[in-house]
Structure formats: C-alpha cells, structure tokens
PDB file of N, CA and C in Angstrom:
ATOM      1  N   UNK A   1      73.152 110.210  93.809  1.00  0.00           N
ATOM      2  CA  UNK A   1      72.350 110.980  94.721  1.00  0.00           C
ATOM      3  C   UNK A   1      71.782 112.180  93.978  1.00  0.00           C
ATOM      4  N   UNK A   2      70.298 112.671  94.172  1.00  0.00           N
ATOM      5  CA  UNK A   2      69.760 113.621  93.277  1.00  0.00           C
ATOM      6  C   UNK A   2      69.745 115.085  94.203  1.00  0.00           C
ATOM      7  N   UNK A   3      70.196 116.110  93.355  1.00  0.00           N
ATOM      8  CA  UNK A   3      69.814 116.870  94.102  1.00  0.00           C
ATOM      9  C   UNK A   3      68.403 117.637  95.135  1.00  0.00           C
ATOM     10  N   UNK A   4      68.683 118.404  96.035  1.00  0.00           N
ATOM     11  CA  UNK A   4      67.258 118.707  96.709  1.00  0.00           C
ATOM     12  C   UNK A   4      66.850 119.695  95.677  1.00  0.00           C
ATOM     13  N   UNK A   5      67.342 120.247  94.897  1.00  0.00           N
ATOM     14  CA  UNK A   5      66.681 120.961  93.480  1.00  0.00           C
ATOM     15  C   UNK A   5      65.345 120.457  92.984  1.00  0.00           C
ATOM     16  N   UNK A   6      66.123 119.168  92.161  1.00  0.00           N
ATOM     17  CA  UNK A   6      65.015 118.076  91.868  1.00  0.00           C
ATOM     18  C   UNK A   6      63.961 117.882  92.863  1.00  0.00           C
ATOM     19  N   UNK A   7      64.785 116.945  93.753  1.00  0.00           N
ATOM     20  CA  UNK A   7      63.441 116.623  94.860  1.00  0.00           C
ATOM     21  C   UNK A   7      62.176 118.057  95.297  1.00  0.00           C
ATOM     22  N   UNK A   8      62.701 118.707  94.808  1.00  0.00           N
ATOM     23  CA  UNK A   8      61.752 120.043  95.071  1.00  0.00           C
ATOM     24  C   UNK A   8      60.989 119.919  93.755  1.00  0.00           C
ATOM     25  N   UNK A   9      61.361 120.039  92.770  1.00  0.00           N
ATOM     26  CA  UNK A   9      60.711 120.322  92.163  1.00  0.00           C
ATOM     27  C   UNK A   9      59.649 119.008  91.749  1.00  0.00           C
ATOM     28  N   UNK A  10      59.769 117.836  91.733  1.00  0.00           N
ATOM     29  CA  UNK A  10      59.153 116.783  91.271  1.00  0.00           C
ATOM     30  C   UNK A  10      58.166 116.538  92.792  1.00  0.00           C
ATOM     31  N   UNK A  11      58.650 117.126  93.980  1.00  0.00           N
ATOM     32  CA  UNK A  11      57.487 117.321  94.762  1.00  0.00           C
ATOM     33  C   UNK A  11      56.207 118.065  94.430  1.00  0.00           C
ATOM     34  N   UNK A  12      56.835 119.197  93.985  1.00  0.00           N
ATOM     35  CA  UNK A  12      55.919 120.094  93.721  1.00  0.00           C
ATOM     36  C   UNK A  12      55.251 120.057  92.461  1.00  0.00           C
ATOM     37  N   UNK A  13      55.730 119.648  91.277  1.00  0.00           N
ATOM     38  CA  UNK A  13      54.869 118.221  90.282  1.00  0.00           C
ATOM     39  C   UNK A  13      53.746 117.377  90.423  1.00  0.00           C
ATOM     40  N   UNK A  14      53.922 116.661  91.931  1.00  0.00           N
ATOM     41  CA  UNK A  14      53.097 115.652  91.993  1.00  0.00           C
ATOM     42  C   UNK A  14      51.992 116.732  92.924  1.00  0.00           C
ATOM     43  N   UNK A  15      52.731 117.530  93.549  1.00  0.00           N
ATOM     44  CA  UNK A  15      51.340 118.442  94.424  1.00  0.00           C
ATOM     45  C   UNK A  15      50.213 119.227  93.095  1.00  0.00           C
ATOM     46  N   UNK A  16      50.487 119.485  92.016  1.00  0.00           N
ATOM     47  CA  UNK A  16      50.186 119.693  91.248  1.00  0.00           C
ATOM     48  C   UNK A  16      48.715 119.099  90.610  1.00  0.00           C
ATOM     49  N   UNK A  17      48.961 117.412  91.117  1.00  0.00           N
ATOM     50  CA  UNK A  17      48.173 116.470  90.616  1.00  0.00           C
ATOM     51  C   UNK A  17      48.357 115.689  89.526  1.00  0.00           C
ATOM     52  N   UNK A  18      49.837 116.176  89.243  1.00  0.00           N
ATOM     53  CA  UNK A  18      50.081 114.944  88.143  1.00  0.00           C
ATOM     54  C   UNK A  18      50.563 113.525  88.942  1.00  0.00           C
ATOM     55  N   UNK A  19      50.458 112.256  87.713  1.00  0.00           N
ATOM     56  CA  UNK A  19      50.794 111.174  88.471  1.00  0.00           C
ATOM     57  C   UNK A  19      52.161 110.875  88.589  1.00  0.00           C
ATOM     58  N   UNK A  20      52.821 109.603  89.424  1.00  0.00           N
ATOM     59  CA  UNK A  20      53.917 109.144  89.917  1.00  0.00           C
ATOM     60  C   UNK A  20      54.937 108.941  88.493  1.00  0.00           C
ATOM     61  N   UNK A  21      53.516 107.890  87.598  1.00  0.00           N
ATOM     62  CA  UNK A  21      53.931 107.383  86.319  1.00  0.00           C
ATOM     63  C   UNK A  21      54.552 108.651  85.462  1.00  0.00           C
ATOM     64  N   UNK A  22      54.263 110.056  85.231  1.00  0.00           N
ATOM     65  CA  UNK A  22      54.112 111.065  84.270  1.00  0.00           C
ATOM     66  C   UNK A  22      55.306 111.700  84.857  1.00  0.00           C
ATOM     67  N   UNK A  23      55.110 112.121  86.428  1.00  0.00           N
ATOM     68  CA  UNK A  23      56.104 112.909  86.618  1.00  0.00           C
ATOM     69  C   UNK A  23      57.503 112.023  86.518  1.00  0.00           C
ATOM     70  N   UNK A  24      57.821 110.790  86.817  1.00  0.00           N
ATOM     71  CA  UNK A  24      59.153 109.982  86.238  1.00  0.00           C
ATOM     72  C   UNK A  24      59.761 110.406  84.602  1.00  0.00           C
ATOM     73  N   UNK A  25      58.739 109.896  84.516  1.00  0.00           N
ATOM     74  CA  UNK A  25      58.929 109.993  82.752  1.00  0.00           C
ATOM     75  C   UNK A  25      59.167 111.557  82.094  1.00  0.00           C
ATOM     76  N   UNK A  26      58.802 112.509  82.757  1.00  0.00           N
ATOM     77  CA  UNK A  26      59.464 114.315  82.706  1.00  0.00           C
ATOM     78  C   UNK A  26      60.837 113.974  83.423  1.00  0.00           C
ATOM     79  N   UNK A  27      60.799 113.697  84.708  1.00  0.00           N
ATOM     80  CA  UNK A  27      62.060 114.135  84.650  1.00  0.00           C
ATOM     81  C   UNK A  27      63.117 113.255  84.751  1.00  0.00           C
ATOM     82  N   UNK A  28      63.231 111.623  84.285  1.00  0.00           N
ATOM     83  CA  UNK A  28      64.061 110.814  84.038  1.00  0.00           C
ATOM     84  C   UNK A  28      64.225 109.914  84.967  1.00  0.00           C
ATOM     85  N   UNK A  29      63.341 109.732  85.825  1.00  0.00           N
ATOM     86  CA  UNK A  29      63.970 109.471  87.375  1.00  0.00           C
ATOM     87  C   UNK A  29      62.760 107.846  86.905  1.00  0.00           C
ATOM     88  N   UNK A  30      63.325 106.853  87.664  1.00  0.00           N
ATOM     89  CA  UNK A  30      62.539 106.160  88.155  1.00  0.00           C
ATOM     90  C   UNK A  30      61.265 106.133  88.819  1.00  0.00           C
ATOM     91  N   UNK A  31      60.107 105.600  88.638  1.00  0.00           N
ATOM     92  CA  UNK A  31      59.246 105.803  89.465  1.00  0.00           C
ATOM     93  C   UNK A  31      59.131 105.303  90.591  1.00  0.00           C
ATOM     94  N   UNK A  32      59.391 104.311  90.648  1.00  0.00           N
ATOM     95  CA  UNK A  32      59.883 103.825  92.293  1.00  0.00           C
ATOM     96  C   UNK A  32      61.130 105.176  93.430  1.00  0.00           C
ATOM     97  N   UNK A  33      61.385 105.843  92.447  1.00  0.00           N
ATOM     98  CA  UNK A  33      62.223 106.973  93.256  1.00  0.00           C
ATOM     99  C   UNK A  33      61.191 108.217  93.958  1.00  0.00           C
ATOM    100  N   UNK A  34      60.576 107.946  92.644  1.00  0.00           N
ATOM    101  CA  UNK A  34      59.532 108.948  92.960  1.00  0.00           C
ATOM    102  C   UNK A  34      58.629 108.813  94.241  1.00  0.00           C
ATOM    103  N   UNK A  35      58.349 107.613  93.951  1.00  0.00           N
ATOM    104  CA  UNK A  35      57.311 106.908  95.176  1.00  0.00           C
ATOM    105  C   UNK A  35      57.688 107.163  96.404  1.00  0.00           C
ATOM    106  N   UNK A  36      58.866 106.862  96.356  1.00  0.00           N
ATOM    107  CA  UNK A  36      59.561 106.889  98.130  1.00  0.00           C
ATOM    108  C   UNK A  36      59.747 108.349  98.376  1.00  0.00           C
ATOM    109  N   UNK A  37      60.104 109.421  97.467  1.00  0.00           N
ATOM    110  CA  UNK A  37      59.907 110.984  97.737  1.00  0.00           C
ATOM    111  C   UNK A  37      58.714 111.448  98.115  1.00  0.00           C
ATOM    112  N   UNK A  38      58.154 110.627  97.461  1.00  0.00           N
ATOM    113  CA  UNK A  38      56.525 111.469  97.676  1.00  0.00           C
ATOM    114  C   UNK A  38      56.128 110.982  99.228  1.00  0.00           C
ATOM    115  N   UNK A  39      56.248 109.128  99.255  1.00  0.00           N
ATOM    116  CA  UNK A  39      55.806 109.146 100.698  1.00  0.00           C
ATOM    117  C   UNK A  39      56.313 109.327 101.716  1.00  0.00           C
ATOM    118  N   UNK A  40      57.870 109.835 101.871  1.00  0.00           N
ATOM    119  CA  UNK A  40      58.598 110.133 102.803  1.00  0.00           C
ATOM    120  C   UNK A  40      58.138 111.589 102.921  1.00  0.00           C
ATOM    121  N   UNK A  41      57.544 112.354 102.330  1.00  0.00           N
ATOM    122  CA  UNK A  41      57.324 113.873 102.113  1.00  0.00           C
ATOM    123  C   UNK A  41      55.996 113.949 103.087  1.00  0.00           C
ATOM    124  N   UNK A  42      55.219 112.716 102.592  1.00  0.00           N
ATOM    125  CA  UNK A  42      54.142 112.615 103.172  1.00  0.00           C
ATOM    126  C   UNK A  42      53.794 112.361 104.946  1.00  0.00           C
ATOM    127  N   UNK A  43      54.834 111.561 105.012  1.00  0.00           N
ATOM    128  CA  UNK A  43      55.223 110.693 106.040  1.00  0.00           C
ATOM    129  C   UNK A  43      55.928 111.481 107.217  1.00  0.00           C
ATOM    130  N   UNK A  44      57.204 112.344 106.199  1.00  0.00           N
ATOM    131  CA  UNK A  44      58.320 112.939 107.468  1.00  0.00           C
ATOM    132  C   UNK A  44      57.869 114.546 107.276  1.00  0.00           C
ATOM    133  N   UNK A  45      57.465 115.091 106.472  1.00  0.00           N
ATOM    134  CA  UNK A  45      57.166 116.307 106.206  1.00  0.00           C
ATOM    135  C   UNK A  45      58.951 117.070 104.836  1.00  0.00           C
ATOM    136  N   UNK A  46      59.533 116.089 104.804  1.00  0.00           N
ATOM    137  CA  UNK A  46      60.823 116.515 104.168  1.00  0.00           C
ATOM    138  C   UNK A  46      61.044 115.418 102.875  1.00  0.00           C
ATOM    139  N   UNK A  47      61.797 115.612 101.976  1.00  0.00           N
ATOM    140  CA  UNK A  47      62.117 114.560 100.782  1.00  0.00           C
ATOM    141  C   UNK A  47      63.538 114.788 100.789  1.00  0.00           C
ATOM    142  N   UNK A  48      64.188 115.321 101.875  1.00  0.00           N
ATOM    143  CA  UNK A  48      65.718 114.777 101.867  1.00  0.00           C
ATOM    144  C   UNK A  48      66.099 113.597 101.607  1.00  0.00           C
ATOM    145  N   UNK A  49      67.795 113.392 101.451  1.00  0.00           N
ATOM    146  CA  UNK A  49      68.170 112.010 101.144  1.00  0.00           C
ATOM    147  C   UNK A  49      68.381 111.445 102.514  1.00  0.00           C
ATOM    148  N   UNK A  50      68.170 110.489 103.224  1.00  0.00           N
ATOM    149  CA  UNK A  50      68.937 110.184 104.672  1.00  0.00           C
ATOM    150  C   UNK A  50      70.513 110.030 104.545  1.00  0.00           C
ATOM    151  N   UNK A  51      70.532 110.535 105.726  1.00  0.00           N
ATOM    152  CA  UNK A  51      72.065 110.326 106.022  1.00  0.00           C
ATOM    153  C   UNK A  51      72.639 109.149 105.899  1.00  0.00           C
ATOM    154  N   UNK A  52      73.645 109.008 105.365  1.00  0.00           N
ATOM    155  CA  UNK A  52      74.420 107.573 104.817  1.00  0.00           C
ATOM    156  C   UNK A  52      75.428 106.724 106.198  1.00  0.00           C
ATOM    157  N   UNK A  53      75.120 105.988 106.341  1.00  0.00           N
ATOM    158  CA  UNK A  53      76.127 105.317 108.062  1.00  0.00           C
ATOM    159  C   UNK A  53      76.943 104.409 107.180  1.00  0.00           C
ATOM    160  N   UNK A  54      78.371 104.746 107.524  1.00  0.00           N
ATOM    161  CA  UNK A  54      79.573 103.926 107.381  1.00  0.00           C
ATOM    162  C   UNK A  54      79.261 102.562 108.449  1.00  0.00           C
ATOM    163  N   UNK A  55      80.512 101.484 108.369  1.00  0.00           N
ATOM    164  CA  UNK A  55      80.316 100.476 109.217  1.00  0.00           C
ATOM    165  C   UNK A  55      81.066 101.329 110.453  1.00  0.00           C
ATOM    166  N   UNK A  56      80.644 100.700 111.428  1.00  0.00           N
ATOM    167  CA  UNK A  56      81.593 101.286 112.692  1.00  0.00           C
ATOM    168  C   UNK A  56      82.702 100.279 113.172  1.00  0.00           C
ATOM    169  N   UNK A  57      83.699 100.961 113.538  1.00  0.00           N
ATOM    170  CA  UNK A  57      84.884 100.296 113.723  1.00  0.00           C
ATOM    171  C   UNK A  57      85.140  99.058 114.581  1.00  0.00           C
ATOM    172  N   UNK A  58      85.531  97.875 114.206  1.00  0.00           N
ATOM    173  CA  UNK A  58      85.551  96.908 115.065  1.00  0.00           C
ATOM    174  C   UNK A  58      86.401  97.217 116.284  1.00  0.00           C
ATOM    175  N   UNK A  59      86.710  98.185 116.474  1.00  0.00           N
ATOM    176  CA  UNK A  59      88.096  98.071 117.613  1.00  0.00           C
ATOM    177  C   UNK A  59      87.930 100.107 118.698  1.00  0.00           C
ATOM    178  N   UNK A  60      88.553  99.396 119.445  1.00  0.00           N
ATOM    179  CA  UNK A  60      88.183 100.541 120.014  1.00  0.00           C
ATOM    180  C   UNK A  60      89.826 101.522 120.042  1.00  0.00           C
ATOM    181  N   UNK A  61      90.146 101.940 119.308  1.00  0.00           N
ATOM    182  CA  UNK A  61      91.097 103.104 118.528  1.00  0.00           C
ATOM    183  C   UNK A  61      92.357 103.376 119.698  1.00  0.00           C
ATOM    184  N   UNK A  62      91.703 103.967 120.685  1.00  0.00           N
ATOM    185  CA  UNK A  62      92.515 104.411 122.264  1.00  0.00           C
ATOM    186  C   UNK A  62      93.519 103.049 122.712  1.00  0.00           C
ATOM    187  N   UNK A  63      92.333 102.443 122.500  1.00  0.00           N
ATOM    188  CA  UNK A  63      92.736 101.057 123.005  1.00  0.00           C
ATOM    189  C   UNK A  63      93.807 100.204 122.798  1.00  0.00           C
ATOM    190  N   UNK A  64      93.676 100.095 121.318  1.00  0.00           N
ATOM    191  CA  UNK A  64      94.794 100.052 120.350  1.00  0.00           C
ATOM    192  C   UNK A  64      95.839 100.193 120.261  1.00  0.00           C
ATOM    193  N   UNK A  65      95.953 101.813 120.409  1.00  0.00           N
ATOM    194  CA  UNK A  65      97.517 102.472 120.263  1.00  0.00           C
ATOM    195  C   UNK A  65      97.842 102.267 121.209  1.00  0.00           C
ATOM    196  N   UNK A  66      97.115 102.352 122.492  1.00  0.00           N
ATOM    197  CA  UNK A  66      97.497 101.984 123.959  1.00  0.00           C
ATOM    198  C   UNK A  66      98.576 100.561 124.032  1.00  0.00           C
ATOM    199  N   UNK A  67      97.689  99.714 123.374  1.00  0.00           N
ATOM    200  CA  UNK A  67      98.364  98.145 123.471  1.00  0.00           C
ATOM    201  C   UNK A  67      99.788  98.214 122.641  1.00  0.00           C
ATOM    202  N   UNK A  68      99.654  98.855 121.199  1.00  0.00           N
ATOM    203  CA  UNK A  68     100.984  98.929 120.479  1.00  0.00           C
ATOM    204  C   UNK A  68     102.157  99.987 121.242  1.00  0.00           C
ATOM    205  N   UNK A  69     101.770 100.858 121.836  1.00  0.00           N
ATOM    206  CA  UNK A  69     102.799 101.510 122.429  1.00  0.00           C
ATOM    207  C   UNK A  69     103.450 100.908 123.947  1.00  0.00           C
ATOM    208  N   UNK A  70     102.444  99.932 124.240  1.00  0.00           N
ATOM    209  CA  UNK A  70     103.093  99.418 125.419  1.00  0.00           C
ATOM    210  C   UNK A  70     103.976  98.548 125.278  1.00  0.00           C
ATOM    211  N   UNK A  71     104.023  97.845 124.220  1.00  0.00           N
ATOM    212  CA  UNK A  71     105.179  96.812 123.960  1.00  0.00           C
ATOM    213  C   UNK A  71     105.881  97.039 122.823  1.00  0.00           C
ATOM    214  N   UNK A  72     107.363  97.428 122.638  1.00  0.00           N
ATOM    215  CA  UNK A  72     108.016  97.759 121.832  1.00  0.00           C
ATOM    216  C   UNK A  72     108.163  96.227 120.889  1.00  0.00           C
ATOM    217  N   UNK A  73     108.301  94.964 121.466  1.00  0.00           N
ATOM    218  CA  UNK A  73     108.226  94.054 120.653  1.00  0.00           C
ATOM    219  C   UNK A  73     107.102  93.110 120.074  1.00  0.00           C
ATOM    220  N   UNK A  74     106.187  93.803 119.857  1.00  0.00           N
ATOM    221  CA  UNK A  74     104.711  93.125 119.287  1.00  0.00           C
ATOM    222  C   UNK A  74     105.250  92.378 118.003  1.00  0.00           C
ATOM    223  N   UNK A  75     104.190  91.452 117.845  1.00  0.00           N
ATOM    224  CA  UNK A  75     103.945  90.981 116.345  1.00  0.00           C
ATOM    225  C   UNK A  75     102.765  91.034 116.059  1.00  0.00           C
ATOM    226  N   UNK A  76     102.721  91.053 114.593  1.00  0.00           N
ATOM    227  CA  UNK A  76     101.427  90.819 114.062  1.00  0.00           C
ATOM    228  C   UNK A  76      99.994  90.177 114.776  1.00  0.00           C
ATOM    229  N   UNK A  77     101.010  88.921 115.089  1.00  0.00           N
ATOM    230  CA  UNK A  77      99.956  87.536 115.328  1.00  0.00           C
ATOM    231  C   UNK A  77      99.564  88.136 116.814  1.00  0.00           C
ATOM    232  N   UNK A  78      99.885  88.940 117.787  1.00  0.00           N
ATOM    233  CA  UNK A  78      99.697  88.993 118.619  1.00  0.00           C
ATOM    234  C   UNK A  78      98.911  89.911 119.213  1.00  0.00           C
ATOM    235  N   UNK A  79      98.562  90.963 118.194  1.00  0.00           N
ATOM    236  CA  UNK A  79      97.775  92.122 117.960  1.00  0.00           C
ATOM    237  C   UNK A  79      96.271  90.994 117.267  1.00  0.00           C
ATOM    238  N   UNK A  80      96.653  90.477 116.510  1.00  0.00           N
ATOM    239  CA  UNK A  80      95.715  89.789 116.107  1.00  0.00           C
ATOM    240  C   UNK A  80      94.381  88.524 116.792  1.00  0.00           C
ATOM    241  N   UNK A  81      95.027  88.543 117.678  1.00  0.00           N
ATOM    242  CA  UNK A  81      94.952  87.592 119.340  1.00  0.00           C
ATOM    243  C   UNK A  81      94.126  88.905 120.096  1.00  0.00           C
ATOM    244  N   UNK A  82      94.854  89.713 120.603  1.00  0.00           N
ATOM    245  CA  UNK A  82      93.991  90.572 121.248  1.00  0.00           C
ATOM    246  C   UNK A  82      92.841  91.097 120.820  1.00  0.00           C
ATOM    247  N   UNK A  83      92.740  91.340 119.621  1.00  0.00           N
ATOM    248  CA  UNK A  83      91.758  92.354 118.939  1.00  0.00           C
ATOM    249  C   UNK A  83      90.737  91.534 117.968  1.00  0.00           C
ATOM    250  N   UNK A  84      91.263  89.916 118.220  1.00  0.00           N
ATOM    251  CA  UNK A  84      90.204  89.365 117.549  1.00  0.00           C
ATOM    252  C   UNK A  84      90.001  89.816 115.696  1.00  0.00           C
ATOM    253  N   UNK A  85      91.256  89.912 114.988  1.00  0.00           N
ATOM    254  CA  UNK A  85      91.402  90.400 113.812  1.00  0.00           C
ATOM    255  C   UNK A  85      92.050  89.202 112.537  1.00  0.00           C
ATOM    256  N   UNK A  86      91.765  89.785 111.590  1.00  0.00           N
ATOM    257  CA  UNK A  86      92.670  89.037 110.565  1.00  0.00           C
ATOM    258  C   UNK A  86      93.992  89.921 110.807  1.00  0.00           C
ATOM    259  N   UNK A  87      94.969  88.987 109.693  1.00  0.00           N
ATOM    260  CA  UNK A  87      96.174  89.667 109.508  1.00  0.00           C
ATOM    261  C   UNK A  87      95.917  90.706 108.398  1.00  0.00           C
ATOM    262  N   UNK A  88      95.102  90.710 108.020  1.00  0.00           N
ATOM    263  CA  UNK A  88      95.145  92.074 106.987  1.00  0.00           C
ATOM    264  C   UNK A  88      94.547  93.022 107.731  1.00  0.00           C
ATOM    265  N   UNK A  89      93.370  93.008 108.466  1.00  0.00           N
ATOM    266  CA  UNK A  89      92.678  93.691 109.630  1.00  0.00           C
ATOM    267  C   UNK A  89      93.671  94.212 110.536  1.00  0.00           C
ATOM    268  N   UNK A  90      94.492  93.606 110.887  1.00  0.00           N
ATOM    269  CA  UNK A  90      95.265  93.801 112.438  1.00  0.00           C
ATOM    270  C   UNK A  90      96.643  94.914 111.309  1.00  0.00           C
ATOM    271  N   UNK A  91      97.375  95.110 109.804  1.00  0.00           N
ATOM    272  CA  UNK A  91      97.709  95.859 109.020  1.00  0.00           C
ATOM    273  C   UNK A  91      97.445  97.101 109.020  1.00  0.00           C
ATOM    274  N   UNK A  92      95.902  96.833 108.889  1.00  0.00           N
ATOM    275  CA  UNK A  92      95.010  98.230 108.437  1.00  0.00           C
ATOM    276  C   UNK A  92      94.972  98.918 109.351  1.00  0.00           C
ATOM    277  N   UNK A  93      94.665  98.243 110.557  1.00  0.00           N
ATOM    278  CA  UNK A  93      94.766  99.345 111.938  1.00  0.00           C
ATOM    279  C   UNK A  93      95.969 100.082 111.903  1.00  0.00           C
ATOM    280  N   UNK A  94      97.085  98.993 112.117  1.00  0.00           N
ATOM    281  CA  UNK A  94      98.234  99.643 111.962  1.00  0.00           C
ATOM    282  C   UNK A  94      98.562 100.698 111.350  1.00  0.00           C
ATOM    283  N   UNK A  95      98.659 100.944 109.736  1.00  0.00           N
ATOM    284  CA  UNK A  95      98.304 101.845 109.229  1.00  0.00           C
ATOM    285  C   UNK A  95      98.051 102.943 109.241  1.00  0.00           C
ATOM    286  N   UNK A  96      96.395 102.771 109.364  1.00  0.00           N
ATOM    287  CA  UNK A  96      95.522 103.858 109.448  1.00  0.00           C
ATOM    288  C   UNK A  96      95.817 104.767 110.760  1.00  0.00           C
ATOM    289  N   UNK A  97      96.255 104.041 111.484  1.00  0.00           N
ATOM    290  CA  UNK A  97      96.541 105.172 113.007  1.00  0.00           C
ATOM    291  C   UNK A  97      97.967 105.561 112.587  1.00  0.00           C
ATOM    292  N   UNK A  98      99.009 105.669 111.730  1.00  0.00           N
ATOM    293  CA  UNK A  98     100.101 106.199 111.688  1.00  0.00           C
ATOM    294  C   UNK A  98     101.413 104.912 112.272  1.00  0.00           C
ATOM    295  N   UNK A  99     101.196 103.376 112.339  1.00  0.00           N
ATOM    296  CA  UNK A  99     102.225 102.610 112.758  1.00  0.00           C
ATOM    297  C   UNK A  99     103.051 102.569 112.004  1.00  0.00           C
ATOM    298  N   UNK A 100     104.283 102.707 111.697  1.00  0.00           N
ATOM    299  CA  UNK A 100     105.397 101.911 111.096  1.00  0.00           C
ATOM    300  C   UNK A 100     106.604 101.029 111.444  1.00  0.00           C
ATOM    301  N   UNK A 101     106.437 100.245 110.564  1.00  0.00           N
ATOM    302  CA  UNK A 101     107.389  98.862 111.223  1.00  0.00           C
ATOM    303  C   UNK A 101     109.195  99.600 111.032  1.00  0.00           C
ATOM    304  N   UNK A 102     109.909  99.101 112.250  1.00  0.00           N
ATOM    305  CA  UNK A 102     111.319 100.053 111.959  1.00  0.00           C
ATOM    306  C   UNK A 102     112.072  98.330 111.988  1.00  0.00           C
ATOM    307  N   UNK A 103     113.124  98.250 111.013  1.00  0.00           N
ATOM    308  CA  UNK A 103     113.944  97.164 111.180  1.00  0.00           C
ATOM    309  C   UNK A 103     115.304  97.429 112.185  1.00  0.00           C
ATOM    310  N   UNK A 104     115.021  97.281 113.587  1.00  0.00           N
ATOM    311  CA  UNK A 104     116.263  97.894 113.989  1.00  0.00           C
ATOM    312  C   UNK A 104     117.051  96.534 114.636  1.00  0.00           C
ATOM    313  N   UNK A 105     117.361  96.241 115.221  1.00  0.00           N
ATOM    314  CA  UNK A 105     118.069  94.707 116.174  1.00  0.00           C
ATOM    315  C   UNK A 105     117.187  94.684 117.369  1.00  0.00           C
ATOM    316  N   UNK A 106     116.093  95.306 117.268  1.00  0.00           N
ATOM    317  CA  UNK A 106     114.902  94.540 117.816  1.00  0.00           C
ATOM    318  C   UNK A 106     113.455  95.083 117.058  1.00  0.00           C
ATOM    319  N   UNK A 107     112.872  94.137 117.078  1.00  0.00           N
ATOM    320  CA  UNK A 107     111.450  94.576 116.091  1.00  0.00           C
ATOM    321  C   UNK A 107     110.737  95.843 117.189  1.00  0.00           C
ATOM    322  N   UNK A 108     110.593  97.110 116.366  1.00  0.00           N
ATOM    323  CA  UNK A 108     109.665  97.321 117.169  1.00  0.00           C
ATOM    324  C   UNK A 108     109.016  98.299 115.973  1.00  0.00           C
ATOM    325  N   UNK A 109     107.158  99.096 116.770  1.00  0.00           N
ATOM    326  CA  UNK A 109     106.464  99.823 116.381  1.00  0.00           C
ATOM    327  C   UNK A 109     106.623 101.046 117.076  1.00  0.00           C
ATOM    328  N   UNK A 110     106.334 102.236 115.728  1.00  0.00           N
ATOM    329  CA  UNK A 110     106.336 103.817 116.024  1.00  0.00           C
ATOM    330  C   UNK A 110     105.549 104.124 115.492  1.00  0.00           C
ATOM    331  N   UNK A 111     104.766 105.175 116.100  1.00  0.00           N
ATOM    332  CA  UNK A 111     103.785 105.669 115.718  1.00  0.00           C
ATOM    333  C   UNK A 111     103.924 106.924 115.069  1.00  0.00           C
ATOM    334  N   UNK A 112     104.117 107.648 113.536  1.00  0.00           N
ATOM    335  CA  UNK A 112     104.955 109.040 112.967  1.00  0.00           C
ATOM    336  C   UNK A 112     103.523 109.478 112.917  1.00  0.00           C
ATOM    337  N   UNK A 113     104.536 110.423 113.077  1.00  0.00           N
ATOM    338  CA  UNK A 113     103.676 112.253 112.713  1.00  0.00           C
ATOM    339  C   UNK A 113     102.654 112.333 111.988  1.00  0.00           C
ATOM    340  N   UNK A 114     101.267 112.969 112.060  1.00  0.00           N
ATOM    341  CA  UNK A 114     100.798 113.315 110.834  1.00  0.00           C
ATOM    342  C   UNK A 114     101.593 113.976 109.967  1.00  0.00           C
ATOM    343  N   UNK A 115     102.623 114.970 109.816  1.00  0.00           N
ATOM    344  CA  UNK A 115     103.696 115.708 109.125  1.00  0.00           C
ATOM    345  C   UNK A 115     104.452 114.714 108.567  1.00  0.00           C
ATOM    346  N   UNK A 116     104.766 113.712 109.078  1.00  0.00           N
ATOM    347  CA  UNK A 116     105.867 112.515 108.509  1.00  0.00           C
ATOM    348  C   UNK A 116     105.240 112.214 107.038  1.00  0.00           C
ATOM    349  N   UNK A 117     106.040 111.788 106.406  1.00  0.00           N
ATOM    350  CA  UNK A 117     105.454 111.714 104.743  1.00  0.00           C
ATOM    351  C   UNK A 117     105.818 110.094 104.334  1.00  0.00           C
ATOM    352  N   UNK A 118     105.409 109.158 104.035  1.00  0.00           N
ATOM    353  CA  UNK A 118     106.204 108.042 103.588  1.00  0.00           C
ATOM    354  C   UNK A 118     106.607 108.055 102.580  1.00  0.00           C
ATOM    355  N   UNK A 119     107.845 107.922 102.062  1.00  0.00           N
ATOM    356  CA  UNK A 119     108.796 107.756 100.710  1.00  0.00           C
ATOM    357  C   UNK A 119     108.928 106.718 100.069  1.00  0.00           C
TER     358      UNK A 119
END
C-alpha cells in the first residue's frame, strides 16, 4: 500500500502535464497504478486507497455461544449440523469466541475469560 504522500505528490506531477508513462518511471510505481490514481482523482475528487473488506462471518456469533452454552454435552458433529460448518470451521468458532474443551466424566464446553491465559 503507497502512501497518501506519494499519491499526492504523483497527482500533482501529472497536474503538471507530465505523462502517465514519465511520471511511473520518476517515481517507481507502475503505470497502471498511476492510471487508476489519476482517474479515481478525476472521477471521486480523492486518490485515497479504498477501504479493504474482510470476508464476513458465516455465523451469527450471539447465536452461537447461545447454542454452546445451552447444552453442556455438545459435540463437534453437532455444532456442525446446526451451523452448517466443517469440522475445522465448527473448531475455529470454538476457539475464537474463548471455548474450551474440559475432560471431566461428562464432556462439556466453557467459555474462559478474556484474562484466562492458555498454558
């Protein structure tokens, strides 16, 4: 990602009247980079970078913890059933929201602390 430094200044390059081809070749950049600065400048009035979008989450989060906290004896496969997941998918959730598996004389899920540390 280039800075808005650059993008300023290789704007103000081409306002100049130099070409797409010349101003690349000063300042290292592709000319096809150039191109899309100039006509987005032209276009939006700005040569920012756009904002970057992650994927959005297949699952709805609330929902989730809702289902794992309601049944102390879940399995995998059964989270995986509801939520329409792989077994590595239906993991990661786990996971990522704070689940850990406890081996006690009945299977169950807890959800620790952000403070909790895993060892």
């Amino acid at each position: 990602m280039y800075s808005k430094d650059l993008r300023k200044k290789v704007i103000n390059f081409l306002g100049k009247g130099n070409t797409q081809r010349k101003t690349a070749e000063i300042f290292g950049i592709n000319k096809a980079t150039v191109n899309s600065w100039y006509q987005r400048y032209k276009k939006e009035g700005h040569f920012s970078s756009r904002k970057m979008r992650g994927a959005k989450p297949s699952i709805n989060e609330q929902e989730f913890i809702k289902f794992v906290e309601s049944r102390s004896d879940l399995k995998v496969s059964d989270i995986r059933e509801r939520f329409k997941l792989s077994h590595g998918g239906a993991c990661y959730w786990l996971k990522k929201l704070g689940f850990v598996f406890k081996k006690k004389s009945l299977i169950t899920w807890k959800q620790r602390k952000k403070k909790d540390k895993n060892i």
